[in-house]
C-alpha atoms as a PDB file:
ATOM      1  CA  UNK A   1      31.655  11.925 -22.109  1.00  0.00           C
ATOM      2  CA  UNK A   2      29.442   8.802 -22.067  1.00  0.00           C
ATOM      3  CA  UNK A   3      29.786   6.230 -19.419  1.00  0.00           C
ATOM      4  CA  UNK A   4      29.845   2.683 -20.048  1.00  0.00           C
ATOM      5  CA  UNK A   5      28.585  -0.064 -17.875  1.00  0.00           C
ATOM      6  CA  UNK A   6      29.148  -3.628 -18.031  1.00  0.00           C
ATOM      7  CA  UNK A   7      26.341  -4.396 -16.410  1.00  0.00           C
ATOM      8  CA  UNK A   8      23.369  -2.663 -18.733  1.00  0.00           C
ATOM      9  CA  UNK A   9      20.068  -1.561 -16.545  1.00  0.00           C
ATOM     10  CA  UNK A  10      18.619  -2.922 -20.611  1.00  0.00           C
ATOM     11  CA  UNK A  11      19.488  -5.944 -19.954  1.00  0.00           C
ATOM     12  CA  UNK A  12      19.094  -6.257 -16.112  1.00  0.00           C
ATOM     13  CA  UNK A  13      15.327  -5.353 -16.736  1.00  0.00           C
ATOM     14  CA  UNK A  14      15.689  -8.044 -19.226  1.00  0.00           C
ATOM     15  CA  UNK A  15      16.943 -10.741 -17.045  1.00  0.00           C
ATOM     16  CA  UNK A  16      14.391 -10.238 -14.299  1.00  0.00           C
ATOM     17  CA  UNK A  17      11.848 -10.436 -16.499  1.00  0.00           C
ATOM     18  CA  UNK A  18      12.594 -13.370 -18.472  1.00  0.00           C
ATOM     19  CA  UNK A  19      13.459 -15.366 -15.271  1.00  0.00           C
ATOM     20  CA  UNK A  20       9.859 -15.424 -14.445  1.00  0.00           C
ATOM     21  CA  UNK A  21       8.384 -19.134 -15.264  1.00  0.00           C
ATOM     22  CA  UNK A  22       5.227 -19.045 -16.525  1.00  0.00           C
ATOM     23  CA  UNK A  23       2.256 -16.479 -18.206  1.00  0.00           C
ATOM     24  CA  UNK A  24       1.514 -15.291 -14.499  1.00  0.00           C
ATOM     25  CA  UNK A  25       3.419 -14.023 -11.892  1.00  0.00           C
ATOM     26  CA  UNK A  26       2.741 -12.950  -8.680  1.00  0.00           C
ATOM     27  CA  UNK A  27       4.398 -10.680  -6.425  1.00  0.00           C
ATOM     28  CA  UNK A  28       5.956 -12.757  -4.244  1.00  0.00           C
ATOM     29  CA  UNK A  29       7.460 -14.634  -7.087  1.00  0.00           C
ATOM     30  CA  UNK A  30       8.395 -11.102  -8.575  1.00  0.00           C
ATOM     31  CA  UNK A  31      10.239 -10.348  -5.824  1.00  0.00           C
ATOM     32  CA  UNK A  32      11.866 -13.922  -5.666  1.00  0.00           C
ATOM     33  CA  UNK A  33      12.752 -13.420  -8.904  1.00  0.00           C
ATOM     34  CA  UNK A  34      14.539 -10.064  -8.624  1.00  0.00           C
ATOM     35  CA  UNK A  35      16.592 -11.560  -5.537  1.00  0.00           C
ATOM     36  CA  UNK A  36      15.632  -8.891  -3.338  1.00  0.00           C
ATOM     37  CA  UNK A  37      18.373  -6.897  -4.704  1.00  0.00           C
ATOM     38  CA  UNK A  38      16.765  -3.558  -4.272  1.00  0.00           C
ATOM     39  CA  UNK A  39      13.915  -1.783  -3.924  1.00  0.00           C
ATOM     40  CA  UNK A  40      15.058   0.401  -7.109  1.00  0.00           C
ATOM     41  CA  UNK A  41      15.052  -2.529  -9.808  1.00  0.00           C
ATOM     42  CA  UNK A  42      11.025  -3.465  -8.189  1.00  0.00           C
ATOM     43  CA  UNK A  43       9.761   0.272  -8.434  1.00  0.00           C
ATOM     44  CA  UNK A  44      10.833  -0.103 -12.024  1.00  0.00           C
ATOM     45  CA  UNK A  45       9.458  -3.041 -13.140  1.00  0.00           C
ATOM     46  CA  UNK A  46       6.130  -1.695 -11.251  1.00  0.00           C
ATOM     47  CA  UNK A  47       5.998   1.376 -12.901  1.00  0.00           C
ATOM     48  CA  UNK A  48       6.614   0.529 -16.761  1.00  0.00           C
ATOM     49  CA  UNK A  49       3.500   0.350 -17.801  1.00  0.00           C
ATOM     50  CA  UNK A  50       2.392   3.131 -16.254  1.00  0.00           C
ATOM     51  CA  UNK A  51       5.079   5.608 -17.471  1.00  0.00           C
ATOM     52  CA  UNK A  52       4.345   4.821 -21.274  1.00  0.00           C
ATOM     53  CA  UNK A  53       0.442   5.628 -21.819  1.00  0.00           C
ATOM     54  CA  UNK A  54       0.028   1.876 -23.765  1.00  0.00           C
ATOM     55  CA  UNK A  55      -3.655   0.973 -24.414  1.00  0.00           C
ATOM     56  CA  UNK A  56      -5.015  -2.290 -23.050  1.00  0.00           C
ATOM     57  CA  UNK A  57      -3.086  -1.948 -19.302  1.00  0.00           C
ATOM     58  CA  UNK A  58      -3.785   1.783 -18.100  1.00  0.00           C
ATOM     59  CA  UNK A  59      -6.449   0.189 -15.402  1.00  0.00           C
ATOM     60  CA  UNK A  60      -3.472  -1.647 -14.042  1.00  0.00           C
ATOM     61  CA  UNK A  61      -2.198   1.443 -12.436  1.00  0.00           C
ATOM     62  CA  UNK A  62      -3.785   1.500  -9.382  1.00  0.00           C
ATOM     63  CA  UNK A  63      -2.600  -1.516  -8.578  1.00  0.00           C
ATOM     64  CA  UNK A  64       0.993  -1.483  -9.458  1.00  0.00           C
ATOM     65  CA  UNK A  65       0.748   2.689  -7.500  1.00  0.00           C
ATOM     66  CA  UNK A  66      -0.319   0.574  -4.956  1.00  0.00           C
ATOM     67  CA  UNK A  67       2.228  -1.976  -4.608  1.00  0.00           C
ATOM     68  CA  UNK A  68       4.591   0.701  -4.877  1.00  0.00           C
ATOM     69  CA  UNK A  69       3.360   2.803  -2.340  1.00  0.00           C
ATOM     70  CA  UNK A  70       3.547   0.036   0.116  1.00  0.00           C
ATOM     71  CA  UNK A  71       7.335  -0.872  -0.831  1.00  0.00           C
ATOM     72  CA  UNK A  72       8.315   2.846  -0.996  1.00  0.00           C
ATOM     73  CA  UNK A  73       6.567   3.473   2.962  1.00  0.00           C
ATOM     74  CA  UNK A  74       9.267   0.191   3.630  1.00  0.00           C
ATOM     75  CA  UNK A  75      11.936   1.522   2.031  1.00  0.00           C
ATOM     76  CA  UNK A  76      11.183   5.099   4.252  1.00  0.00           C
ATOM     77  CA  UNK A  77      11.235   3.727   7.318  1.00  0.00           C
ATOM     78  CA  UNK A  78      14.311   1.664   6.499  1.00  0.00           C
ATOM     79  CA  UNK A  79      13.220  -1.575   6.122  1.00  0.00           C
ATOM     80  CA  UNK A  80      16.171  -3.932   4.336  1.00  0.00           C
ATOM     81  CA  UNK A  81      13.878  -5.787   1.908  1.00  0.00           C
ATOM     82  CA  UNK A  82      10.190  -5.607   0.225  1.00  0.00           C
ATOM     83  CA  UNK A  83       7.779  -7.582   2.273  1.00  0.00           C
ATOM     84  CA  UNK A  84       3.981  -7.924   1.396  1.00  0.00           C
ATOM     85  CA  UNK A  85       1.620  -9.912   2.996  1.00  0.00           C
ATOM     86  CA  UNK A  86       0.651 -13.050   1.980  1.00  0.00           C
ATOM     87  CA  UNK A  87      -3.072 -12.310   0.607  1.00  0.00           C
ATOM     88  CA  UNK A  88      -1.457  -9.452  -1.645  1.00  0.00           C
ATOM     89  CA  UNK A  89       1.600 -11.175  -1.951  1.00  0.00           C
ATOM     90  CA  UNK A  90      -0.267 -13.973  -3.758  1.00  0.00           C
ATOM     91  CA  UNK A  91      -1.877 -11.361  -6.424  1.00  0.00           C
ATOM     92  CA  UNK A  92      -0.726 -11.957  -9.826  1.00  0.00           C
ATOM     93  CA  UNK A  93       0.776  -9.798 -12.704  1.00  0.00           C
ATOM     94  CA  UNK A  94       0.837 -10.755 -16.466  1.00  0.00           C
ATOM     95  CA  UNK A  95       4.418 -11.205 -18.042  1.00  0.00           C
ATOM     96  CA  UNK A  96       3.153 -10.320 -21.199  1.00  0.00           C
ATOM     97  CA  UNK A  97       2.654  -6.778 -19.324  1.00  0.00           C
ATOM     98  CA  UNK A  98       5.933  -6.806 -18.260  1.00  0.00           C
ATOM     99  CA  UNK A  99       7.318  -7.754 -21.552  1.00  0.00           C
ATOM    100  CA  UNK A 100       5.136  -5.340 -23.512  1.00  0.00           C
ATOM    101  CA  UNK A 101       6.452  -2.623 -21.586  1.00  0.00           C
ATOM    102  CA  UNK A 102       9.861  -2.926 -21.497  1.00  0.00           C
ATOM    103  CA  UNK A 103       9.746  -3.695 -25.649  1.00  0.00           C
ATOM    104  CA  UNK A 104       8.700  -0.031 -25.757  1.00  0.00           C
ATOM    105  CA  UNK A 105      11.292   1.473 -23.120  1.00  0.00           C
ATOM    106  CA  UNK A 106      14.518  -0.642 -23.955  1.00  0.00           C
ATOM    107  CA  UNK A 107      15.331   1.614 -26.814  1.00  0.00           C
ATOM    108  CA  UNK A 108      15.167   4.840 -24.675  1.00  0.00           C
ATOM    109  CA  UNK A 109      16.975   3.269 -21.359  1.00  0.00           C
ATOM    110  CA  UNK A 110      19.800   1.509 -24.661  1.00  0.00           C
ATOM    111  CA  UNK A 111      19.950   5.751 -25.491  1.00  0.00           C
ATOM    112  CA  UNK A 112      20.706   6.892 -21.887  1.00  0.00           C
ATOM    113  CA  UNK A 113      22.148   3.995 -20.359  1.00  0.00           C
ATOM    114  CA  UNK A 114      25.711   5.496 -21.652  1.00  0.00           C
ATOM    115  CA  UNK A 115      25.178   9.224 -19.662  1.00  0.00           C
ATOM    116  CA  UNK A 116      23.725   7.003 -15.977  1.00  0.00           C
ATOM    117  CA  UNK A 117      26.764   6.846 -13.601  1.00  0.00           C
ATOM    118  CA  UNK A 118      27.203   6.921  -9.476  1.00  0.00           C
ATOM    119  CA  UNK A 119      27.265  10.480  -9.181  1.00  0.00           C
ATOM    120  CA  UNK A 120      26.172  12.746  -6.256  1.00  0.00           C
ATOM    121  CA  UNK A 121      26.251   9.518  -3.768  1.00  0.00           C
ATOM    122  CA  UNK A 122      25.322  11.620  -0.846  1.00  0.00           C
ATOM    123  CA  UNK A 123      21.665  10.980  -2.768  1.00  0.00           C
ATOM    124  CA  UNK A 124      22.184   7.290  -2.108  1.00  0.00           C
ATOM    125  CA  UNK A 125      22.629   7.948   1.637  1.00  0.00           C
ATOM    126  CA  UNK A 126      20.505   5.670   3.646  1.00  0.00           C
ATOM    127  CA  UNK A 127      19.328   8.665   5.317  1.00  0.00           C
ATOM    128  CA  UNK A 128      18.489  10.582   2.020  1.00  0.00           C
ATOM    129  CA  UNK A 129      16.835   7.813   0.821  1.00  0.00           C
ATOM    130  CA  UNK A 130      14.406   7.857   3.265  1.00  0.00           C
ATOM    131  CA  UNK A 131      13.157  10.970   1.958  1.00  0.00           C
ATOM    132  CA  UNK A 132      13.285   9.879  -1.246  1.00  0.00           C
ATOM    133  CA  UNK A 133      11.018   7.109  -0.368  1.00  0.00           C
ATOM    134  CA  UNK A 134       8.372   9.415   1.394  1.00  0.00           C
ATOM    135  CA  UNK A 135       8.532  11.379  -2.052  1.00  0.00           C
ATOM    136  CA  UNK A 136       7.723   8.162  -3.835  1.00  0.00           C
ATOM    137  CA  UNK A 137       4.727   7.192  -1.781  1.00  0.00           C
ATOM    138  CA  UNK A 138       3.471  10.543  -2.059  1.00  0.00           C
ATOM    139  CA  UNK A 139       3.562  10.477  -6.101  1.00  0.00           C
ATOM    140  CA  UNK A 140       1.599   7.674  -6.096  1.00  0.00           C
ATOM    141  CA  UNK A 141      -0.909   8.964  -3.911  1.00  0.00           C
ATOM    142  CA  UNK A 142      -1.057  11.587  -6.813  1.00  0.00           C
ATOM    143  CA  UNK A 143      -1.633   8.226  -9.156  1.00  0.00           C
ATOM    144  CA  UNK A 144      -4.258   7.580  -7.323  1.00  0.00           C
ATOM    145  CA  UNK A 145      -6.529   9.926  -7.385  1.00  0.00           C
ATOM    146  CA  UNK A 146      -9.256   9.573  -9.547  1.00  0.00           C
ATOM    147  CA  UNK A 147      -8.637  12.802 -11.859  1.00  0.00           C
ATOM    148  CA  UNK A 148      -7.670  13.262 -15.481  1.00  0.00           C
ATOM    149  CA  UNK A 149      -3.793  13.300 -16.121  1.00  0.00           C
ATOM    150  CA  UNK A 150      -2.765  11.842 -12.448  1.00  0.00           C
ATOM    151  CA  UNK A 151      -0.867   8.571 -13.882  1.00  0.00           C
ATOM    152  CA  UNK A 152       1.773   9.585 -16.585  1.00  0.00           C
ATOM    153  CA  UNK A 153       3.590  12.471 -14.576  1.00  0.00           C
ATOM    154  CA  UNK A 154       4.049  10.788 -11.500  1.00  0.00           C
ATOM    155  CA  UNK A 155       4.797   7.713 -13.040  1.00  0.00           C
ATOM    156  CA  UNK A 156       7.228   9.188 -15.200  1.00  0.00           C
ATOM    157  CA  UNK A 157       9.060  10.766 -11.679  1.00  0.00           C
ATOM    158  CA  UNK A 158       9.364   7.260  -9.811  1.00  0.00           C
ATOM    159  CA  UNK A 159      10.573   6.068 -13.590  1.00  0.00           C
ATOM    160  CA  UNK A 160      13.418   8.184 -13.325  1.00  0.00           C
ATOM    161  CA  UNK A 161      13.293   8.203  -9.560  1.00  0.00           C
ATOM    162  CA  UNK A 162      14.062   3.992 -10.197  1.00  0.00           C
ATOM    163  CA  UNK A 163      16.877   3.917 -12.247  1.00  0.00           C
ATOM    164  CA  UNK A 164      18.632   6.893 -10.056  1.00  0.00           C
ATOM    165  CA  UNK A 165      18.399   4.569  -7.061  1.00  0.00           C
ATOM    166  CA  UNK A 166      19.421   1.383  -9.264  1.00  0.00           C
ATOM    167  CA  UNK A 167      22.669   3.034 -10.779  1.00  0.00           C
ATOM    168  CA  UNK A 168      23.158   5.353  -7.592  1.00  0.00           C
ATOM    169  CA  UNK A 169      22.555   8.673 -10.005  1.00  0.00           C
ATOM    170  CA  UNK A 170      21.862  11.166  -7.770  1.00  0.00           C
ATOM    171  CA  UNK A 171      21.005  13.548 -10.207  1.00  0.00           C
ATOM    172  CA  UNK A 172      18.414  11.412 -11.801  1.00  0.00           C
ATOM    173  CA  UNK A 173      17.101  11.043  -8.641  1.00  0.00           C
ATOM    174  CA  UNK A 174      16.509  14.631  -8.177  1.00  0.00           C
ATOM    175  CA  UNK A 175      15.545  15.365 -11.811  1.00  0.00           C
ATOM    176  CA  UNK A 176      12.882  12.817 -10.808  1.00  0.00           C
ATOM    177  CA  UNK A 177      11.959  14.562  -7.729  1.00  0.00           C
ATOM    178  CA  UNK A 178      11.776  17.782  -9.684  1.00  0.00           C
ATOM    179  CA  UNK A 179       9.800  16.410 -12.438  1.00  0.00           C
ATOM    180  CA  UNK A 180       6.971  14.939  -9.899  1.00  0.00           C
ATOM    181  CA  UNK A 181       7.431  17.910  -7.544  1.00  0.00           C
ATOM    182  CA  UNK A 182       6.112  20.708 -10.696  1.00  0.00           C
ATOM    183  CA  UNK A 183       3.791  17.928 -12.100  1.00  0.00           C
ATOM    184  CA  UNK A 184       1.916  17.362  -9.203  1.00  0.00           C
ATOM    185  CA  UNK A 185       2.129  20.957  -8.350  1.00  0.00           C
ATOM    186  CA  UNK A 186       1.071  22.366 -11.927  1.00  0.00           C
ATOM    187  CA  UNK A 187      -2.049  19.278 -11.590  1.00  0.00           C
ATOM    188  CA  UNK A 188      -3.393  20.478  -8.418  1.00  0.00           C
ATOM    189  CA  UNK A 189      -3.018  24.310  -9.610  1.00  0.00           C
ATOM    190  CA  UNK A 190      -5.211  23.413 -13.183  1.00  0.00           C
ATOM    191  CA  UNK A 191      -7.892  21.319 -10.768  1.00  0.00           C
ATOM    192  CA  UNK A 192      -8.095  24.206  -8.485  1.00  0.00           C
ATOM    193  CA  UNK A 193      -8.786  26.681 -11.234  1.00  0.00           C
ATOM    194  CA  UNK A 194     -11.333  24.171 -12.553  1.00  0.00           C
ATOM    195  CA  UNK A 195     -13.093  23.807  -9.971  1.00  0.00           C
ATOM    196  CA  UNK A 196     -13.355  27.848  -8.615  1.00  0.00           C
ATOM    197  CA  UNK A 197     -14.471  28.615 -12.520  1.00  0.00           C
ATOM    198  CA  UNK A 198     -16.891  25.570 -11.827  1.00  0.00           C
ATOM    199  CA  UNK A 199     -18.249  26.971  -8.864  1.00  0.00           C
ATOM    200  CA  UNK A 200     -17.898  30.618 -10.486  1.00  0.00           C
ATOM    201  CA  UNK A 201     -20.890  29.511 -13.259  1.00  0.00           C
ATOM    202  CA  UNK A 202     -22.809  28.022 -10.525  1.00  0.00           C
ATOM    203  CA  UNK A 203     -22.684  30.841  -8.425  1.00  0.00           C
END
């Protein structure tokens, strides 16, 4: 049976984005913005335009892995709120990017919205978390290599990954696991074969 929230994760993505002031932000202001309400909502608005493969802001991905890499390492070692440093905390971030890329995943988070609900909350255990956030920083380690197929996966995992820790879905959270666990796995298998037929010719 679908569950209904008053509260939308739609429209909360919707909010924090159109709160921003301005055709720039940058990350401090992005985290200003957000209220420091939880790490999940800023992995989210981070990955979006890495989880949909839209032309024109793939080369962004680095970055925003980065930023999350740093806020997921917080978040593992139990840290309360993001922090950044200033000279990266001054770095700025299109809102049209933003705005782009949550035109093209409302309609799928409007679809599943309904079936998201607090459900296996030992997930959301501070402790649990943790982990969680250890799995995060290691996914986009696997964004940043520089290989063919890296982003999309991984950023697909912390995707789902983000809205489990927004809505306290445990299950989400471990689909997400799962989903970055046998992408990265299955990526690392096809390189390896690659590379031993590669050094098969040469040899």
């Amino acid at each position: 049976m679908p569950h209904t929230y008053s509260n939308k994760l739609s429209q909360v993505l919707d909010d924090a984005i159109h709160s921003i002031d301005g055709d720039y932000v940058s990350f401090k202001s992005l985290i200003d913005s957000l209220g420091l309400r939880s790490y999940g909502i800023l992995f989210l608005l981070l990955i979006l335009p890495n989880a949909i493969p839209i032309a024109g802001i793939i080369g962004i991905s680095a970055i925003s892995a980065l930023f999350i890499l740093i806020f997921s390492t917080q978040m593992a070692v139990e840290m309360n709120h993001p922090w950044l440093p200033k000279f990266i905390a001054k770095k700025e971030l299109k809102k049209t990017i933003l705005l782009r890329s949550l035109k093209i995943v409302k309609p799928f988070l409007i679809k599943i919205e309904p079936y998201i609900k607090p459900r296996w909350l030992i997930i959301s255990h501070p402790l649990v978390l943790q982990f969680v956030g250890w799995v995060i920083a290691a996914l986009c380690l696997v964004m940043l290599l520089p290989i063919p197929f890296s982003i999309v996966g991984p950023a697909l995992a912390i995707f789902l990954i983000s809205i489990g820790i927004l809505e306290k879905d445990g299950l989400v959270i471990v689909l997400g696991i799962c989903l970055g666990v046998i992408y990265s796995y299955l990526l690392f298998w096809l390189m390896a074969e690659a590379i031993i037929k590669v050094f098969n010719i040469f040899s």
